[in-house]
N, C-alpha and C. Protein backbone atom coordinates (compact mmCIF):
# COMPACT_ATOMS: atom_id res chain seq x y z
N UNK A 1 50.72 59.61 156.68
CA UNK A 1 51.76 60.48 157.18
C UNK A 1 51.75 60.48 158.70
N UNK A 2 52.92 60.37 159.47
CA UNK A 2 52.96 60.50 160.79
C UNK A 2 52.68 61.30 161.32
N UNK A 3 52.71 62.70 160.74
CA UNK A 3 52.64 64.50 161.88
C UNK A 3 50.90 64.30 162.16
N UNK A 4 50.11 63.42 160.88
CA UNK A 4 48.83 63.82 160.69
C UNK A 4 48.06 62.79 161.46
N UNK A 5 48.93 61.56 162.12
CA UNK A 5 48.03 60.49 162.59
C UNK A 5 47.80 60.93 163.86
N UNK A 6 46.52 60.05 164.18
CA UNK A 6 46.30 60.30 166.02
C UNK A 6 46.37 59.32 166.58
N UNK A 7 47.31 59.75 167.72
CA UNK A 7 47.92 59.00 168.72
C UNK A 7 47.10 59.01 170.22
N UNK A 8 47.13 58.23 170.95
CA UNK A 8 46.22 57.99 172.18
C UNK A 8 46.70 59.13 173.08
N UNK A 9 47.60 60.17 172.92
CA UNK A 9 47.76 60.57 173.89
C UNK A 9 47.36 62.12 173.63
N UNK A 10 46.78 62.54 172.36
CA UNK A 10 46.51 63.71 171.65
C UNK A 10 44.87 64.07 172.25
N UNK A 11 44.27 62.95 172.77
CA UNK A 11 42.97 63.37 173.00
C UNK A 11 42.97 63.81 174.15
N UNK A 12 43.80 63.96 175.25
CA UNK A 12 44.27 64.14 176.42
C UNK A 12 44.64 65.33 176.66
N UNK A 13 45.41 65.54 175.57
CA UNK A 13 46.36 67.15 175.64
C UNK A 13 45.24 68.06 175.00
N UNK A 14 44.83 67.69 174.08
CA UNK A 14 43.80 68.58 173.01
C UNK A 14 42.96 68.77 174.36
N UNK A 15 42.02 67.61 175.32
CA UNK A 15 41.32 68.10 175.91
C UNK A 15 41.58 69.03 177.00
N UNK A 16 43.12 69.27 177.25
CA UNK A 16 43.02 69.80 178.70
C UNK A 16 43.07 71.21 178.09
N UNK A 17 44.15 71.75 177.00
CA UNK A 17 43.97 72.36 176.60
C UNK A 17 42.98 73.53 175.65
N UNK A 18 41.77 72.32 175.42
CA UNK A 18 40.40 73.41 174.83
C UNK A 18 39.74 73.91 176.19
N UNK A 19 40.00 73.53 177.11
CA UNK A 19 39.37 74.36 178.50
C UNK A 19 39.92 75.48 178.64
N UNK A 20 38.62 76.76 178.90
CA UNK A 20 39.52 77.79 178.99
C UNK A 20 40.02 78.58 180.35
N UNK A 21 40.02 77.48 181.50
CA UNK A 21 40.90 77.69 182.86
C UNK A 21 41.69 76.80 182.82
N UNK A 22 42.53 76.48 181.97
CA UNK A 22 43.82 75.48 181.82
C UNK A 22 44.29 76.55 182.01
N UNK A 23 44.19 77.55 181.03
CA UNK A 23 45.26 78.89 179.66
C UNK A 23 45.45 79.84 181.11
N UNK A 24 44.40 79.60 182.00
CA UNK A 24 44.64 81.12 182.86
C UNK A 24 44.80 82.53 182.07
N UNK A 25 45.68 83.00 182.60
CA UNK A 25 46.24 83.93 181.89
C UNK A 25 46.58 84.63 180.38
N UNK A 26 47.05 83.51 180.75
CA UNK A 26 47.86 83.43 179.11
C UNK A 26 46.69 82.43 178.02
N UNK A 27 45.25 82.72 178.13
CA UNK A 27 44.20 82.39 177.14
C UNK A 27 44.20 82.92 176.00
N UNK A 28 45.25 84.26 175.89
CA UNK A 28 45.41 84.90 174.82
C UNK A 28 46.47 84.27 173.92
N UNK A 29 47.00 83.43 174.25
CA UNK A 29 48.05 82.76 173.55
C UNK A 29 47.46 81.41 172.70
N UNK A 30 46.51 81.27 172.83
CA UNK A 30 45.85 79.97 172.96
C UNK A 30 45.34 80.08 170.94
N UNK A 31 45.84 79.33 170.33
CA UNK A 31 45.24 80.00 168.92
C UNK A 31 44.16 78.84 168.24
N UNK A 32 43.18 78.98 167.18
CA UNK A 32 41.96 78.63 167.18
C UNK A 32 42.59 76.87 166.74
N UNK A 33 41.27 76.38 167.42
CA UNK A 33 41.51 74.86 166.94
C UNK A 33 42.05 74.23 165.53
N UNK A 34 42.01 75.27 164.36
CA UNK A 34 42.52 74.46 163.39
C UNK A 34 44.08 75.30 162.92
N UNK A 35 44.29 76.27 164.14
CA UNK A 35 45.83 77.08 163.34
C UNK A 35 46.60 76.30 164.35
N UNK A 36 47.89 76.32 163.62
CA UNK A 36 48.61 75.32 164.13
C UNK A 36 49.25 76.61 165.48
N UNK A 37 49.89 76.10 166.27
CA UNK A 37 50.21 76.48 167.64
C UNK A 37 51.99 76.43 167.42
N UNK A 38 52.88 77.94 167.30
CA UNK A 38 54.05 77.69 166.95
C UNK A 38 54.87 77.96 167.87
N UNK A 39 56.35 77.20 167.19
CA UNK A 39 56.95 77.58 168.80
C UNK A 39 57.30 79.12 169.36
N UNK A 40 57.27 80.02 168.55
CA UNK A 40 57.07 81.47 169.11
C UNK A 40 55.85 81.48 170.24
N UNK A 41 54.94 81.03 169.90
CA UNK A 41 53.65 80.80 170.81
C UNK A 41 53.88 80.00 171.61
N UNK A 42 54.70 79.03 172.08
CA UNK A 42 55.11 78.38 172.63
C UNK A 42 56.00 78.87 173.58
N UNK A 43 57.20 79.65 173.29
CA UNK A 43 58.20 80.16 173.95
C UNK A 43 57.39 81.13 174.54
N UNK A 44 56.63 82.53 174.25
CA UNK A 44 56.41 83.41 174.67
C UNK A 44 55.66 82.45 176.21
N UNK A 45 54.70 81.93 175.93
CA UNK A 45 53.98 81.34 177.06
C UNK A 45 54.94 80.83 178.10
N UNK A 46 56.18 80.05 177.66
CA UNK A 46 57.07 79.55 178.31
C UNK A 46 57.80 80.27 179.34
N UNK A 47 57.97 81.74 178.54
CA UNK A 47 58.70 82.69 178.67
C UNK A 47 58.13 83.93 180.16
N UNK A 48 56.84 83.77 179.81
CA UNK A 48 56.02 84.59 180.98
C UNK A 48 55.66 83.47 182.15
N UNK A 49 55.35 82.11 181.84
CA UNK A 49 56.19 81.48 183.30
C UNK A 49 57.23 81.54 183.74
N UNK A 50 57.77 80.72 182.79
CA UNK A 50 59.35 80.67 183.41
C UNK A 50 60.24 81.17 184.38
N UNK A 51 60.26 82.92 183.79
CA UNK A 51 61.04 83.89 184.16
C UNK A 51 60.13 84.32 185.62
N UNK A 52 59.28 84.32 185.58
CA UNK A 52 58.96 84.36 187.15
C UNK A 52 58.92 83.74 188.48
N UNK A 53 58.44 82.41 187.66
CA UNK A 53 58.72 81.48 188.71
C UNK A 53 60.07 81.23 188.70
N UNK A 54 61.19 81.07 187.75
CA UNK A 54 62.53 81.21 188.02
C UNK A 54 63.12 81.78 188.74
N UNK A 55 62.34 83.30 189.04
CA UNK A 55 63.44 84.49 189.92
C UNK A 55 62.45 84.25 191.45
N UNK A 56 61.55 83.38 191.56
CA UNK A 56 61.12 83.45 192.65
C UNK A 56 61.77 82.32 193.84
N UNK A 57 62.28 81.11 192.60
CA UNK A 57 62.61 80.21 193.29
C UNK A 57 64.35 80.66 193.22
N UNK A 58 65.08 81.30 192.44
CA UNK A 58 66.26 82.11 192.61
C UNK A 58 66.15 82.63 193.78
N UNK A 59 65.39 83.73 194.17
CA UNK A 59 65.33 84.51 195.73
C UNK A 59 64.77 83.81 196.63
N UNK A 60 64.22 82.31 196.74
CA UNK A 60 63.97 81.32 197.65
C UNK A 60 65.42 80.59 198.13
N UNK A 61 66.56 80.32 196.78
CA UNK A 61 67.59 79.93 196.94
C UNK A 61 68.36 81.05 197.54
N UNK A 62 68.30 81.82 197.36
CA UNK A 62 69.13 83.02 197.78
C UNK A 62 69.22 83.26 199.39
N UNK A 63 67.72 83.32 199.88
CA UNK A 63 67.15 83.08 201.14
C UNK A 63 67.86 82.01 202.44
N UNK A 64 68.03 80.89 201.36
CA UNK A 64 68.28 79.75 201.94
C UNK A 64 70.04 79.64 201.87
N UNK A 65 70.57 79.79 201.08
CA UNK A 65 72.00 80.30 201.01
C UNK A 65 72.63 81.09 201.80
N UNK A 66 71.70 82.87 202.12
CA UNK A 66 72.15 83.47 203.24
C UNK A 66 71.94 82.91 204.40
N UNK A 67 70.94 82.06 204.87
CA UNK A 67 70.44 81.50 205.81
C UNK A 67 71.93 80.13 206.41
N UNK A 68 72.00 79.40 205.63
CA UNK A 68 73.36 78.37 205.76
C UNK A 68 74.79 79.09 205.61
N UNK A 69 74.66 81.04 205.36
CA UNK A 69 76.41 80.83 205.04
C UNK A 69 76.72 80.19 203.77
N UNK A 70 75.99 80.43 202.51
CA UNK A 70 76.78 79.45 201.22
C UNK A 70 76.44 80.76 200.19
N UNK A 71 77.21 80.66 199.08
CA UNK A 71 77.61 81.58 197.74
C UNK A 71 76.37 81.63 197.50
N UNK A 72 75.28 83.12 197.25
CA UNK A 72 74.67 83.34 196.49
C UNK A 72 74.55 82.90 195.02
N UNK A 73 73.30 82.43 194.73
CA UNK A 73 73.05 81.65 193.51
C UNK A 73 72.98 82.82 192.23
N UNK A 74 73.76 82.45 191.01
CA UNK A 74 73.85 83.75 189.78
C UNK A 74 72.54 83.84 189.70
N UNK A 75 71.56 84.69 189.07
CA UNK A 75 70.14 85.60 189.13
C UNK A 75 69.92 84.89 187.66
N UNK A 76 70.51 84.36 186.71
CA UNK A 76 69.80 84.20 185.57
C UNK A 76 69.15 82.82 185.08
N UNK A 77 70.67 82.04 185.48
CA UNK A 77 70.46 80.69 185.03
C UNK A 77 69.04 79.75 185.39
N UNK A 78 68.93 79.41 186.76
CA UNK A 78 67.65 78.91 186.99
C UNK A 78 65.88 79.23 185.94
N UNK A 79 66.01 80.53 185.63
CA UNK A 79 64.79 81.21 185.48
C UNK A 79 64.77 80.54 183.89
N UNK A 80 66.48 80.89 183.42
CA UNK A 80 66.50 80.40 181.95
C UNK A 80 66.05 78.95 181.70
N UNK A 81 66.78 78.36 182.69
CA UNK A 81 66.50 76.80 182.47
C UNK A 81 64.84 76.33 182.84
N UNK A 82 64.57 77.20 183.30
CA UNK A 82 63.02 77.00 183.76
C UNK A 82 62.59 77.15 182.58
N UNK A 83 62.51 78.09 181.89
CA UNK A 83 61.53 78.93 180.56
C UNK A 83 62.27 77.78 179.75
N UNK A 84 63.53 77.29 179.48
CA UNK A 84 63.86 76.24 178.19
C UNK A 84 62.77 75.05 178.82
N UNK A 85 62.82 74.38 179.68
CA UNK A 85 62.34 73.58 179.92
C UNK A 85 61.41 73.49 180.04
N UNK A 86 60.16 74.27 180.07
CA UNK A 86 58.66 75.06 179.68
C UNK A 86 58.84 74.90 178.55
N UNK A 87 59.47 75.32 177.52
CA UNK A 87 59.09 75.43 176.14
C UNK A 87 59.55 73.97 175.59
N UNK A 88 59.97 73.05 176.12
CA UNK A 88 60.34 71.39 175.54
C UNK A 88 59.48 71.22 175.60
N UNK A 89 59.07 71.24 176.90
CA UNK A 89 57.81 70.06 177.20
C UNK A 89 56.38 70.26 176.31
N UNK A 90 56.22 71.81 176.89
CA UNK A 90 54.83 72.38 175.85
C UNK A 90 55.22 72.05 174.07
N UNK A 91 56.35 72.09 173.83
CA UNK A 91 56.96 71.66 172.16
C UNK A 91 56.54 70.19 171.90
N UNK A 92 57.50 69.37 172.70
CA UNK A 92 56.95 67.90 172.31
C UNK A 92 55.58 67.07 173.29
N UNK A 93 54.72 68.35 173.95
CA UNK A 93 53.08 67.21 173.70
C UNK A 93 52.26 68.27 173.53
N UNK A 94 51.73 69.12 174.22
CA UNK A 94 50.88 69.96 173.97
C UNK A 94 50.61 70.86 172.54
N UNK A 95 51.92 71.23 171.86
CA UNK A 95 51.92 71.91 170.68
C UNK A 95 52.32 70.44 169.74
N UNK A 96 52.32 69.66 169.73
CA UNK A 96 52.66 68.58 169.06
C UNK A 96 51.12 67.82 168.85
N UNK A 97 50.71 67.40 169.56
CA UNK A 97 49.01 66.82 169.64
C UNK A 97 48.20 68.17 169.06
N UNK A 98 48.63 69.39 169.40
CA UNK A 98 47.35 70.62 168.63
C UNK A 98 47.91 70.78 167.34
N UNK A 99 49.19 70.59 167.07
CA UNK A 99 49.47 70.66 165.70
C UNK A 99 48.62 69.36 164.61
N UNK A 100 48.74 68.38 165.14
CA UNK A 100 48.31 67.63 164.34
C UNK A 100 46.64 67.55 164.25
N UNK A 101 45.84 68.09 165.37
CA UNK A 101 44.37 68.10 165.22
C UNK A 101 44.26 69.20 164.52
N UNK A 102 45.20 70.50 164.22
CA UNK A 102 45.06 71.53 163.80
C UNK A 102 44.70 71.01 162.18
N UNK A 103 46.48 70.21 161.72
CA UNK A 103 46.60 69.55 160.49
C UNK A 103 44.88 69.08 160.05
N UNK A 104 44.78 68.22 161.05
CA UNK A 104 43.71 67.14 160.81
C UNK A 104 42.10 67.75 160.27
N UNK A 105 41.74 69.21 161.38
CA UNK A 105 40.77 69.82 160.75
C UNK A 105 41.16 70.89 159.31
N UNK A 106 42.17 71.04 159.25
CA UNK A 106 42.59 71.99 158.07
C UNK A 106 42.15 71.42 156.33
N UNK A 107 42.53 69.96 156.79
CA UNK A 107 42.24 69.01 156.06
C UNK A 107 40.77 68.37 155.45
N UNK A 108 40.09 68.63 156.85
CA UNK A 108 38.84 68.15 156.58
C UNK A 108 37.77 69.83 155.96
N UNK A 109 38.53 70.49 156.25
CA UNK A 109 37.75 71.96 155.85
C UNK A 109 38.03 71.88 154.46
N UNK A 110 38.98 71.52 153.88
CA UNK A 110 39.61 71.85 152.51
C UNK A 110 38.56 70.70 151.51
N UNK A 111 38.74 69.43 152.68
CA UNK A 111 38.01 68.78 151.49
C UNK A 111 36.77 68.13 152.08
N UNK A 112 36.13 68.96 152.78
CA UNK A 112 34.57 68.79 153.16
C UNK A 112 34.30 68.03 153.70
């Protein structure tokens, strides 16, 4: 099965991610090596970057806009597109490589 094979690039992600000053913060999000990692867990993490660093670099643009004389930038979009684009990336490698080592030990627990 494909979800369950390992790929060269899973030992990479698995490793940066079992360190626990990758997680910073958000170590509480981090769930045990054999439960799979979902995208709710995914988004939320996404979600508490995102939106900050979004509205920071929003009021950096904002800064720089009053500064040149140009239309204030709308307050939402950036932050959103930040947090979607946080939650792709963490979706297709990081929660994608822990899903399948998750699979992989679930497997080996069940059948010894």
């Amino acid at each position: 099965m494909i979800p369950n094979e390992v790929f060269p690039t899973d030992q990479a992600f698995t490793d940066f991610c079992d360190h626990d000053r990758n997680w910073g913060p958000l170590l509480f999000l981090r769930p045990a090596r054999q439960e799979r990692m979902s995208p709710l867990r995914t988004a939320t993490g996404a979600l508490l970057l995102g939106l900050p660093y979004g509205l920071f670099a929003t009021i950096l643009l904002a800064l720089f806009a009053h500064y040149f004389s140009r239309p204030l930038p709308s307050l939402l979009p950036f932050p959103l597109l930040l947090t979607f684009s946080y939650w792709l990336v963490a979706q297709l490698t990081l929660a994608r490589a822990w899903n399948r080592r998750a699979a992989r030990l679930a497997r080996l627990a069940r059948w010894g």
